[in-house]
C-alpha atoms as a PDB file:
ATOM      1  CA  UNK A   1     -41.276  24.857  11.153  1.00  0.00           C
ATOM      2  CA  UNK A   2     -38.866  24.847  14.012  1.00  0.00           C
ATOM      3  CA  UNK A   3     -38.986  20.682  14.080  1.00  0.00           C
ATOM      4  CA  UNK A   4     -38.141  20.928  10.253  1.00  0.00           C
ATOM      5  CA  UNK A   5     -35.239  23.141  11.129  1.00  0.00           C
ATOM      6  CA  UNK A   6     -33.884  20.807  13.701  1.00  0.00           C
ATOM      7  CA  UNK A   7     -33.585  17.981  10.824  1.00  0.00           C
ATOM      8  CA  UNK A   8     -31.957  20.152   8.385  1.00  0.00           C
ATOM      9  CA  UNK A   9     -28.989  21.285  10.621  1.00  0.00           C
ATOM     10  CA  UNK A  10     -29.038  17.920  12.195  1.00  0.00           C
ATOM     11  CA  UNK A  11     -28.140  16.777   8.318  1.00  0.00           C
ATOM     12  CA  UNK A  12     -26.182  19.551   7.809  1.00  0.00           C
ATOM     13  CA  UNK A  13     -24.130  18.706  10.789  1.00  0.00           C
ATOM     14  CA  UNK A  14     -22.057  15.941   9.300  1.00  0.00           C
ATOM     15  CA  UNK A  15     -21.226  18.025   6.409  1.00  0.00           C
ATOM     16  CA  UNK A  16     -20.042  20.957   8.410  1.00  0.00           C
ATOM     17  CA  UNK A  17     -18.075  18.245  10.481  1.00  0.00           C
ATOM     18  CA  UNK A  18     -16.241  17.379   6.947  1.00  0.00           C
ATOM     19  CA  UNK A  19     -15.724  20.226   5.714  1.00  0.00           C
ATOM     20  CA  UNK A  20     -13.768  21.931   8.867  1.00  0.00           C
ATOM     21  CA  UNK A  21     -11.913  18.259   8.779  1.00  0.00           C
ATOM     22  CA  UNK A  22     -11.190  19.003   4.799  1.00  0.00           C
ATOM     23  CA  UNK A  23     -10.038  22.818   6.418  1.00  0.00           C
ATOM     24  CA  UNK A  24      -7.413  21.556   8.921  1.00  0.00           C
ATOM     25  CA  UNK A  25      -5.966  18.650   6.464  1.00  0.00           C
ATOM     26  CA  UNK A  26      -5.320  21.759   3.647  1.00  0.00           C
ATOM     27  CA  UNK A  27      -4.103  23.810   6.760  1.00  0.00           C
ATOM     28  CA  UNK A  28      -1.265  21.609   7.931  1.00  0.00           C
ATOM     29  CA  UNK A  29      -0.543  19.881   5.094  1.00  0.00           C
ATOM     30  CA  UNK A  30       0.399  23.334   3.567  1.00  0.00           C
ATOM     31  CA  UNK A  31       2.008  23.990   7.041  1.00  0.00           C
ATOM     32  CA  UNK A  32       4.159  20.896   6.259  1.00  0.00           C
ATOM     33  CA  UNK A  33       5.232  21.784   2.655  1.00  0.00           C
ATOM     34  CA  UNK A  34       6.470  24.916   4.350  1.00  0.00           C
ATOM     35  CA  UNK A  35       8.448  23.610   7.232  1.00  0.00           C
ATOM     36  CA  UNK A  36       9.879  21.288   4.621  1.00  0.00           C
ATOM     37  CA  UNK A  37      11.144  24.048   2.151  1.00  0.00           C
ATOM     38  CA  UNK A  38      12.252  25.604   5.119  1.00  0.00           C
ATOM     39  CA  UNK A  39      14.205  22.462   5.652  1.00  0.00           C
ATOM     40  CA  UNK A  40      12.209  22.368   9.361  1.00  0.00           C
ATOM     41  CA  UNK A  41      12.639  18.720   9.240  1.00  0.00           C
ATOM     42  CA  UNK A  42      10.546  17.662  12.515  1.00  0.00           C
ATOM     43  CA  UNK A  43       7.972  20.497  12.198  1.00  0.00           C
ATOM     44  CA  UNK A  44       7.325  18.709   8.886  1.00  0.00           C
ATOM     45  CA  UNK A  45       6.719  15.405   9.946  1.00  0.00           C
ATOM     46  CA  UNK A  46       4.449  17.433  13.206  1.00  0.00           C
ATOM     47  CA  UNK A  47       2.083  18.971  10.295  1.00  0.00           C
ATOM     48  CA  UNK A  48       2.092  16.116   8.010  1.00  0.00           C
ATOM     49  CA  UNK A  49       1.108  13.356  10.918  1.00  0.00           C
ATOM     50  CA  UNK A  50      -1.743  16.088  12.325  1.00  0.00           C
ATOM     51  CA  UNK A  51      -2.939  16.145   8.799  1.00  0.00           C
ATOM     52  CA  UNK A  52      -3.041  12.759   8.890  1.00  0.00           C
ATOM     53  CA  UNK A  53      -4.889  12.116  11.530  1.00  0.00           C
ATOM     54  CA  UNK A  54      -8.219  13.949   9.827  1.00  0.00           C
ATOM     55  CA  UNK A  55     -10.825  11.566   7.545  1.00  0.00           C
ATOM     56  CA  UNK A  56      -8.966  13.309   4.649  1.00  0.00           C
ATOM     57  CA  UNK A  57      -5.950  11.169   3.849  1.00  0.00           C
ATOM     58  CA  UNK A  58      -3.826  11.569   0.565  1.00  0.00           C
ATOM     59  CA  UNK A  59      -1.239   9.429  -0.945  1.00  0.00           C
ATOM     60  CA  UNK A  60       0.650  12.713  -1.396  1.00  0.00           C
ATOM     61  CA  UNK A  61       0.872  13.159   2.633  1.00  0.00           C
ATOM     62  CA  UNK A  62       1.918  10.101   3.138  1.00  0.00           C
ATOM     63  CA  UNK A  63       4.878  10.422   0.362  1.00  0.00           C
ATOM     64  CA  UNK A  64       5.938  14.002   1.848  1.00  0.00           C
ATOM     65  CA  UNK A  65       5.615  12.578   5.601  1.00  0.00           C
ATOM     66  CA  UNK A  66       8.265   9.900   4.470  1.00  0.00           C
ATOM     67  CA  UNK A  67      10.252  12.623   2.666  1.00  0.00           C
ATOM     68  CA  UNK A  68      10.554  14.845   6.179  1.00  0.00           C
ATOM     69  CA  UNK A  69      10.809  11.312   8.350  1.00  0.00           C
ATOM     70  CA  UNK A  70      13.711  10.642   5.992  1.00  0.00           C
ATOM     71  CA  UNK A  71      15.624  13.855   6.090  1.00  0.00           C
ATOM     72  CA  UNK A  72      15.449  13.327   9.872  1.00  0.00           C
ATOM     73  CA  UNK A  73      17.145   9.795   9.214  1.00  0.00           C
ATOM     74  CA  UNK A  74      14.433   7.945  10.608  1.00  0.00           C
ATOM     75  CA  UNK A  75      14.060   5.078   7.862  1.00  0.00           C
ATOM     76  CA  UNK A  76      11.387   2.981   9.354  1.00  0.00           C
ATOM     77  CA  UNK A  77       9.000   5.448   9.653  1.00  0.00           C
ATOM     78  CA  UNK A  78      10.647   6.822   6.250  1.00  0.00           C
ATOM     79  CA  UNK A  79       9.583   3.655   4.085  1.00  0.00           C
ATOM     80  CA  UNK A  80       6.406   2.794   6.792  1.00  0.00           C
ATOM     81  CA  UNK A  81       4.897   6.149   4.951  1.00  0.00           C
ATOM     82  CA  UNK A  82       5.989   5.593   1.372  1.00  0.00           C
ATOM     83  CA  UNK A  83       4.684   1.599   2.163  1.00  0.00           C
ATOM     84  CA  UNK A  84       1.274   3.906   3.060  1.00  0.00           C
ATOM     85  CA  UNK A  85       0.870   6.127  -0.284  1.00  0.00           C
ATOM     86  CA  UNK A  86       1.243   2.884  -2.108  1.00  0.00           C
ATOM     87  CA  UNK A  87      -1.371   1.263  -0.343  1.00  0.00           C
ATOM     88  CA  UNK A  88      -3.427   3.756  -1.181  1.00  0.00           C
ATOM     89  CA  UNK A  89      -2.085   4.544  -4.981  1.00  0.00           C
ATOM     90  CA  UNK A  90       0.033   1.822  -6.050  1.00  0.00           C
ATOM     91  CA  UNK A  91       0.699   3.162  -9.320  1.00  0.00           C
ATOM     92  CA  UNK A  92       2.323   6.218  -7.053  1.00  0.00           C
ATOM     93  CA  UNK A  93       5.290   6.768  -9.167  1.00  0.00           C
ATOM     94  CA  UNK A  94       7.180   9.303  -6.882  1.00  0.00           C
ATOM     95  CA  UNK A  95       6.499   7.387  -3.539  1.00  0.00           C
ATOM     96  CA  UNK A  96       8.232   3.802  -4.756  1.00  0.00           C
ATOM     97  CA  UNK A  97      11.000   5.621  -6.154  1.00  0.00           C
ATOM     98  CA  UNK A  98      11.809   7.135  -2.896  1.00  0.00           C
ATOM     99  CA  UNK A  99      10.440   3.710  -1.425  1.00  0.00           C
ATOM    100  CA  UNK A 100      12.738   2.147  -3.386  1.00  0.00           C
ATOM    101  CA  UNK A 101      15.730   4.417  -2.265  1.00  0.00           C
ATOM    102  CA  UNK A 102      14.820   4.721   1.327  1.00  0.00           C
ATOM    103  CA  UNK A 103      15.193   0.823   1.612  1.00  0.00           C
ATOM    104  CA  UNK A 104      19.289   1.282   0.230  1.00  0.00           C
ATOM    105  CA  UNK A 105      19.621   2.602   4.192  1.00  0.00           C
ATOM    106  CA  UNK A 106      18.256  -0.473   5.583  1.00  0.00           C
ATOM    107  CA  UNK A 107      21.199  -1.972   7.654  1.00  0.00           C
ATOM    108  CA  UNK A 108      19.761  -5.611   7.749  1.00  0.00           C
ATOM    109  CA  UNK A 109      20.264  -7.159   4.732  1.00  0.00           C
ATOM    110  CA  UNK A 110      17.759  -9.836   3.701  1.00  0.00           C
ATOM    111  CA  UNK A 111      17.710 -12.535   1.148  1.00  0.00           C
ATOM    112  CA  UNK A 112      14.514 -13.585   0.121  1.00  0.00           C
ATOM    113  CA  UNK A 113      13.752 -17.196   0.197  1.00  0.00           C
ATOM    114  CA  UNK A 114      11.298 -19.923  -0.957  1.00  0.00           C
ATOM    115  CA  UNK A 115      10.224 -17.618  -4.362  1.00  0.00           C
ATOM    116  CA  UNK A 116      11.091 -17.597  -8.300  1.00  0.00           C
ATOM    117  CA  UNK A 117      12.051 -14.796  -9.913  1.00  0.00           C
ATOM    118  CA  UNK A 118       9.375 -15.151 -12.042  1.00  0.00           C
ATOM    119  CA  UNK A 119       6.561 -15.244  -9.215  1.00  0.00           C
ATOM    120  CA  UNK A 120       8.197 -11.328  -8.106  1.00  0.00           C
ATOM    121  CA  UNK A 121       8.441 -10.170 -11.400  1.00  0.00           C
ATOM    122  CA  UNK A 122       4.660 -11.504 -11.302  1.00  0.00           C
ATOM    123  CA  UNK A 123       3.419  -9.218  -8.135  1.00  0.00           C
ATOM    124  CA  UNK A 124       5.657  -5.865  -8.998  1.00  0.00           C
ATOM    125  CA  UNK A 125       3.694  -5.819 -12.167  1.00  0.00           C
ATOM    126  CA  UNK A 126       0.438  -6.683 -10.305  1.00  0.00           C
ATOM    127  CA  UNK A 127       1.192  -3.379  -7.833  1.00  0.00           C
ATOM    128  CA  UNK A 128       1.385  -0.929 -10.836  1.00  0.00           C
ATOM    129  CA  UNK A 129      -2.371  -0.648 -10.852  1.00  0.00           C
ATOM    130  CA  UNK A 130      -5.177  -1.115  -7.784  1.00  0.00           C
ATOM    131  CA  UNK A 131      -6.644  -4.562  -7.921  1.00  0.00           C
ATOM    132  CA  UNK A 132     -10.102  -2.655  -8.776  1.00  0.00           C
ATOM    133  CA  UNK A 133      -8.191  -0.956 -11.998  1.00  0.00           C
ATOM    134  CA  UNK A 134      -6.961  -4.541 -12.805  1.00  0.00           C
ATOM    135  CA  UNK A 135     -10.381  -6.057 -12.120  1.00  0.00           C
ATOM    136  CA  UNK A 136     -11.699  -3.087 -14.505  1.00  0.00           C
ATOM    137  CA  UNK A 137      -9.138  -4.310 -17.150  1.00  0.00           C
ATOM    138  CA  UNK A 138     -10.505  -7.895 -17.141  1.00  0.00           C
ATOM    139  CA  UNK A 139     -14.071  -6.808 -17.682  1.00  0.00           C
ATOM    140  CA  UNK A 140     -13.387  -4.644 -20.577  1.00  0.00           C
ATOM    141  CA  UNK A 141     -11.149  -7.357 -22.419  1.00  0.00           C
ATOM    142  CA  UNK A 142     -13.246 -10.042 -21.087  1.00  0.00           C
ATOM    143  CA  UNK A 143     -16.292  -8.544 -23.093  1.00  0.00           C
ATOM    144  CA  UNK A 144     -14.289  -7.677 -26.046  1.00  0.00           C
ATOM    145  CA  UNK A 145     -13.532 -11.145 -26.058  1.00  0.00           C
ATOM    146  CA  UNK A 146     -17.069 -12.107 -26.163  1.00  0.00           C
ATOM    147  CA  UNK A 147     -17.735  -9.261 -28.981  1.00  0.00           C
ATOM    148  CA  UNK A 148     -14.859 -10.857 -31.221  1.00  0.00           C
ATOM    149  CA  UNK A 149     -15.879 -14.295 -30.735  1.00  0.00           C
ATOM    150  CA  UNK A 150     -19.620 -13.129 -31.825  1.00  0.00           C
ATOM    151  CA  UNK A 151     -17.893 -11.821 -34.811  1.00  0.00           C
ATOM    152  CA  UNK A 152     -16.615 -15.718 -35.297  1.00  0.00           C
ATOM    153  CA  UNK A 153     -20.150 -17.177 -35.157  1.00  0.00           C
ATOM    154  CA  UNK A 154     -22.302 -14.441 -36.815  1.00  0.00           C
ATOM    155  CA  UNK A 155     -20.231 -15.693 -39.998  1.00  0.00           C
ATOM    156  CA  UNK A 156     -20.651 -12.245 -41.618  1.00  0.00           C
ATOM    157  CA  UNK A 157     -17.742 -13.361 -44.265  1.00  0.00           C
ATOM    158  CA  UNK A 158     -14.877 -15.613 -43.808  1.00  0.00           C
ATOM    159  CA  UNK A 159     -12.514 -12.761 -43.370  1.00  0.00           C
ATOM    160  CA  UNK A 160     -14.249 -11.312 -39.835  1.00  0.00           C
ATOM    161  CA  UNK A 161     -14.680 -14.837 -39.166  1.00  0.00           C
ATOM    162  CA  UNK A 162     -10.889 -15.370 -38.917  1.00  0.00           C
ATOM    163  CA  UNK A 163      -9.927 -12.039 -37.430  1.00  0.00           C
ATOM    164  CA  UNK A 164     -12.606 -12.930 -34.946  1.00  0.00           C
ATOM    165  CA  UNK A 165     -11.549 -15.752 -33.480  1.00  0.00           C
ATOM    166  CA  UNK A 166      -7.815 -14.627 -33.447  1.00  0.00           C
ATOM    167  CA  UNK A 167      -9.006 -11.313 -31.701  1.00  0.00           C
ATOM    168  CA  UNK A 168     -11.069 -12.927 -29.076  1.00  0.00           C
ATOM    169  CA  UNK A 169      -8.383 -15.843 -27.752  1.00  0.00           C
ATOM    170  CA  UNK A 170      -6.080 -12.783 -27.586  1.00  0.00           C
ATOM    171  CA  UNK A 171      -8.829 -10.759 -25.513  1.00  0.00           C
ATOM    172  CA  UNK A 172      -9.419 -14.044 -23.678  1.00  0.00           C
ATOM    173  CA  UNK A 173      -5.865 -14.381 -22.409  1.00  0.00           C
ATOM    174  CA  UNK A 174      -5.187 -11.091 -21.340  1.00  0.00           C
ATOM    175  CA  UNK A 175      -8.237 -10.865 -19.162  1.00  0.00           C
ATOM    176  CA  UNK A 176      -6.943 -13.768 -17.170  1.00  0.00           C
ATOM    177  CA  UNK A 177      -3.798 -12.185 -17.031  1.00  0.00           C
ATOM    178  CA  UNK A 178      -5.645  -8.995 -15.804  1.00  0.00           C
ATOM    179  CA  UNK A 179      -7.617 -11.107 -13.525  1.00  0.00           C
ATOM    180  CA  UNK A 180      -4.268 -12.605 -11.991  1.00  0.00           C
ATOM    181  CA  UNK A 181      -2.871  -8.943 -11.808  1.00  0.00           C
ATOM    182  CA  UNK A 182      -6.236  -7.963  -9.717  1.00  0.00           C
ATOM    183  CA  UNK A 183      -5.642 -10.718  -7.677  1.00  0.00           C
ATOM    184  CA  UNK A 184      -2.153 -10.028  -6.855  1.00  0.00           C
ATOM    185  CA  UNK A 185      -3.036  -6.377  -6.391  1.00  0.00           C
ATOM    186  CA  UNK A 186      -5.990  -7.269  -3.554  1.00  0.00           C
ATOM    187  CA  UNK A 187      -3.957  -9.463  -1.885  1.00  0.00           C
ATOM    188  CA  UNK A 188      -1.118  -7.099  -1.226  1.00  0.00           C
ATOM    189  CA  UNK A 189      -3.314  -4.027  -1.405  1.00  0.00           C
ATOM    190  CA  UNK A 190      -5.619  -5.633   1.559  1.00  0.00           C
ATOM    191  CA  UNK A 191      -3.454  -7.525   3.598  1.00  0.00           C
ATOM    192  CA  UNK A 192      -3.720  -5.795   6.920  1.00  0.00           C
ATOM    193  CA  UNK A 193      -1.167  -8.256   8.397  1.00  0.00           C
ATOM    194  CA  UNK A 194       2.127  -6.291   6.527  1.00  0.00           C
ATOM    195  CA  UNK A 195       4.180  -4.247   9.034  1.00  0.00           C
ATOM    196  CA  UNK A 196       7.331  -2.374   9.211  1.00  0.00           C
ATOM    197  CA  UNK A 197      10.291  -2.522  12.005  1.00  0.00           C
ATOM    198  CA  UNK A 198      10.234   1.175  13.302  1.00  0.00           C
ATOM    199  CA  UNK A 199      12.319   0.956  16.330  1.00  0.00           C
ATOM    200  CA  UNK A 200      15.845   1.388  15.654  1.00  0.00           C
ATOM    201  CA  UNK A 201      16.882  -2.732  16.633  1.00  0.00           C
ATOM    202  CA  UNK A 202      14.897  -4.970  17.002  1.00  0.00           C
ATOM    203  CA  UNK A 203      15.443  -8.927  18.592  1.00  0.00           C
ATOM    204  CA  UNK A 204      13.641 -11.674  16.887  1.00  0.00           C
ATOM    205  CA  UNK A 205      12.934 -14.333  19.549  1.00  0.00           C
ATOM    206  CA  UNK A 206      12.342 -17.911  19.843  1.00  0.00           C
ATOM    207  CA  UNK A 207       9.186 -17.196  22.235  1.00  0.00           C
ATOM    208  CA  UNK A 208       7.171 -14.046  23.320  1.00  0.00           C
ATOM    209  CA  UNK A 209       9.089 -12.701  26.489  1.00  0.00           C
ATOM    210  CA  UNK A 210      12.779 -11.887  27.132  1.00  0.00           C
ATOM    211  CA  UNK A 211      13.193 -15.180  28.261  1.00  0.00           C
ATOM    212  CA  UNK A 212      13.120 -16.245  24.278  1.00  0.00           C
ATOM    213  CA  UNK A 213      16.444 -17.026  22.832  1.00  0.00           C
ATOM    214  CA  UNK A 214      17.413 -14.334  20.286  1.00  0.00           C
ATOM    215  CA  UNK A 215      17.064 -15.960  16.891  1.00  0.00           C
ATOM    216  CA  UNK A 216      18.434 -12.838  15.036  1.00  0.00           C
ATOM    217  CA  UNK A 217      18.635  -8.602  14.774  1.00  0.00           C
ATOM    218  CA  UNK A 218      16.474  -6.860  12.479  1.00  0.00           C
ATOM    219  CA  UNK A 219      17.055  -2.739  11.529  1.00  0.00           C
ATOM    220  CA  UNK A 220      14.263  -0.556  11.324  1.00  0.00           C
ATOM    221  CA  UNK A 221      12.826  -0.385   7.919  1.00  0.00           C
ATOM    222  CA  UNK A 222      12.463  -4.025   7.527  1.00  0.00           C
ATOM    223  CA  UNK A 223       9.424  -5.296   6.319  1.00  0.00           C
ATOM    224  CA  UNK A 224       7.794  -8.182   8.278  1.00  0.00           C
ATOM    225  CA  UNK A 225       4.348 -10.456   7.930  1.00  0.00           C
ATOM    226  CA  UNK A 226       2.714 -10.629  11.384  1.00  0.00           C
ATOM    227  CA  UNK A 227       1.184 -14.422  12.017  1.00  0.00           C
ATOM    228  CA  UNK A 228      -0.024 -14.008  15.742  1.00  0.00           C
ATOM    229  CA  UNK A 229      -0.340 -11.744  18.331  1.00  0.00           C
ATOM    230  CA  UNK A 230       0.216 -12.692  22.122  1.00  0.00           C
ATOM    231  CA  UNK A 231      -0.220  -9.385  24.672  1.00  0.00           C
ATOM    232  CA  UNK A 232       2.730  -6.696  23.720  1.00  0.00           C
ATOM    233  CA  UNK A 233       4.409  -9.242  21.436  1.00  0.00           C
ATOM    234  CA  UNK A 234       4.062 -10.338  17.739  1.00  0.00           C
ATOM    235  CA  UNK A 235       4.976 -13.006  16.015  1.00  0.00           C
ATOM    236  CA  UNK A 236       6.244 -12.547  12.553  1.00  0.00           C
ATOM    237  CA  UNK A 237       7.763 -13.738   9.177  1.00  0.00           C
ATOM    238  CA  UNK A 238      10.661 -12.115   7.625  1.00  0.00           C
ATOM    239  CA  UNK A 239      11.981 -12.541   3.931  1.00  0.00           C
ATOM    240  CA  UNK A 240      14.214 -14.758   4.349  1.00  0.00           C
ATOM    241  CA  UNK A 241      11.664 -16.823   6.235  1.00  0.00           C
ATOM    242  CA  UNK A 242      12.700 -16.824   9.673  1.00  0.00           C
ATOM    243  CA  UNK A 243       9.917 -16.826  11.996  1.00  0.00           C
ATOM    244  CA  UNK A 244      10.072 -15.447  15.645  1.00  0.00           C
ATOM    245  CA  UNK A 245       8.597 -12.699  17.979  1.00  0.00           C
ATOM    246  CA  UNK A 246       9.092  -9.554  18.329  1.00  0.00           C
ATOM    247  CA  UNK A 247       7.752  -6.966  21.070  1.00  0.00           C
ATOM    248  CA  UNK A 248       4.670  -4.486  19.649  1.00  0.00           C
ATOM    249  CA  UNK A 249       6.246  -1.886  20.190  1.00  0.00           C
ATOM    250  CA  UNK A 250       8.815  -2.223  18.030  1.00  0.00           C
ATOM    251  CA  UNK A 251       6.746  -2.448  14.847  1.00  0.00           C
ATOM    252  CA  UNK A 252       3.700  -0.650  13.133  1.00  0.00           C
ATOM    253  CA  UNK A 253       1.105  -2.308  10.795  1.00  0.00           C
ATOM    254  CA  UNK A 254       0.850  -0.968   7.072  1.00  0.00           C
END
């Protein structure tokens, strides 16, 4: 009886574990919402980040978190949160509009390069949805495709044999668009290599060390594709597809 005992709160344990973790994420993300309203700025972000830092993480602390990083005009860490709740929900309305608006305080001003407005049009409509919703979408119109088209063959009458075969090419090409959406989503929604400038300057170099020539000055907010890392330093690709290094320290990861 007493070995039986042991297993159960030995099982038990884990929940328990989850549930005080679930406790302490409602605490101090309430805490935060508080501060906030209170227009306690930095005691907001305090809450928000310790909330954070549970196994219960919401798109909806990230998007505040950016909210109180912003009001205490710290953009990188502003738009590195928003960046965060869209990971996590791209379809987060709320957190690319302030995204969107946070990025207007950027100081360096980068023109993209190497990319047709068609191919960006492309991957803002893929990150509306998760590449799993997308990948959903293409199933479902994928097999309607295959319904219609049985429809076509069955040759019930010549009418459903017509609207058949129109139905199913229609089905047909929207699941590959859905499956080109999914893609698009995963690879932006995955990429663990994304990272945002959070120091206030930062000096792209020719080389890892400060005996690298500076190339150019990025702000903080900037968003930046890390190809390499070599002890504290990273090397990275910018929009407008200058490639350099820039000290670890100076950047954090998506």
């Amino acid at each position: 009886m007493k070995l039986s005992n042991f297993f159960i709160s030995l099982f038990l344990l884990p929940l328990g574990l989850l549930f005080a973790q679930d406790e302490d994420y409602k605490s101090n993300f309430e805490k935060g919402l508080k501060a906030y309203n209170n227009k306690e700025y930095a005691s907001a972000v305090k809450y928000y980040e310790t909330s954070l830092s549970t196994a219960y993480r919401s798109p909806e602390a990230y998007n505040n978190l950016g909210l109180a990083y912003f009001k205490t005009a710290d953009i990188g860490k502003a738009i590195l949160s928003f960046e965060r709740a869209l990971r996590m929900r791209p379809g987060y309305t709320s957190a690319r509009k302030n995204l969107k608006a946070a990025q207007q305080y950027i100081d360096t001003k980068l023109k993209k390069s190497g990319g047709f407005w068609l191919f960006s049009f492309w991957g803002s409509i893929g990150l509306m949805l998760t590449s799993f919703s997308w990948s959903l979408l293409f199933f479902l119109l994928f097999f309607s495709a295959s319904a219609a088209f049985l429809l076509r063959y069955l040759k019930l009458n010549e009418r459903l044999s017509f609207v058949g075969l129109r139905l199913g090419i229609i089905f047909l090409v929207l699941s590959f668009i859905c499956f080109g959406f999914a893609r698009s989503a995963a690879s932006a929604q995955f990429d663990k290599n994304l990272a945002i400038i959070t120091s206030v300057r930062a000096g792209v170099r020719t080389a890892p060390g400060l005996d690298g020539e500076d190339i150019m000055i990025v702000s903080s907010g900037v968003k930046v594709k890390v190809q390499e890392e070599m002890g504290d330093w990273f090397k990275v690709r910018l929009d407008n597809a200058v490639v350099g290094w820039v000290p670890a320290k100076t950047l954090e990861k998506i």
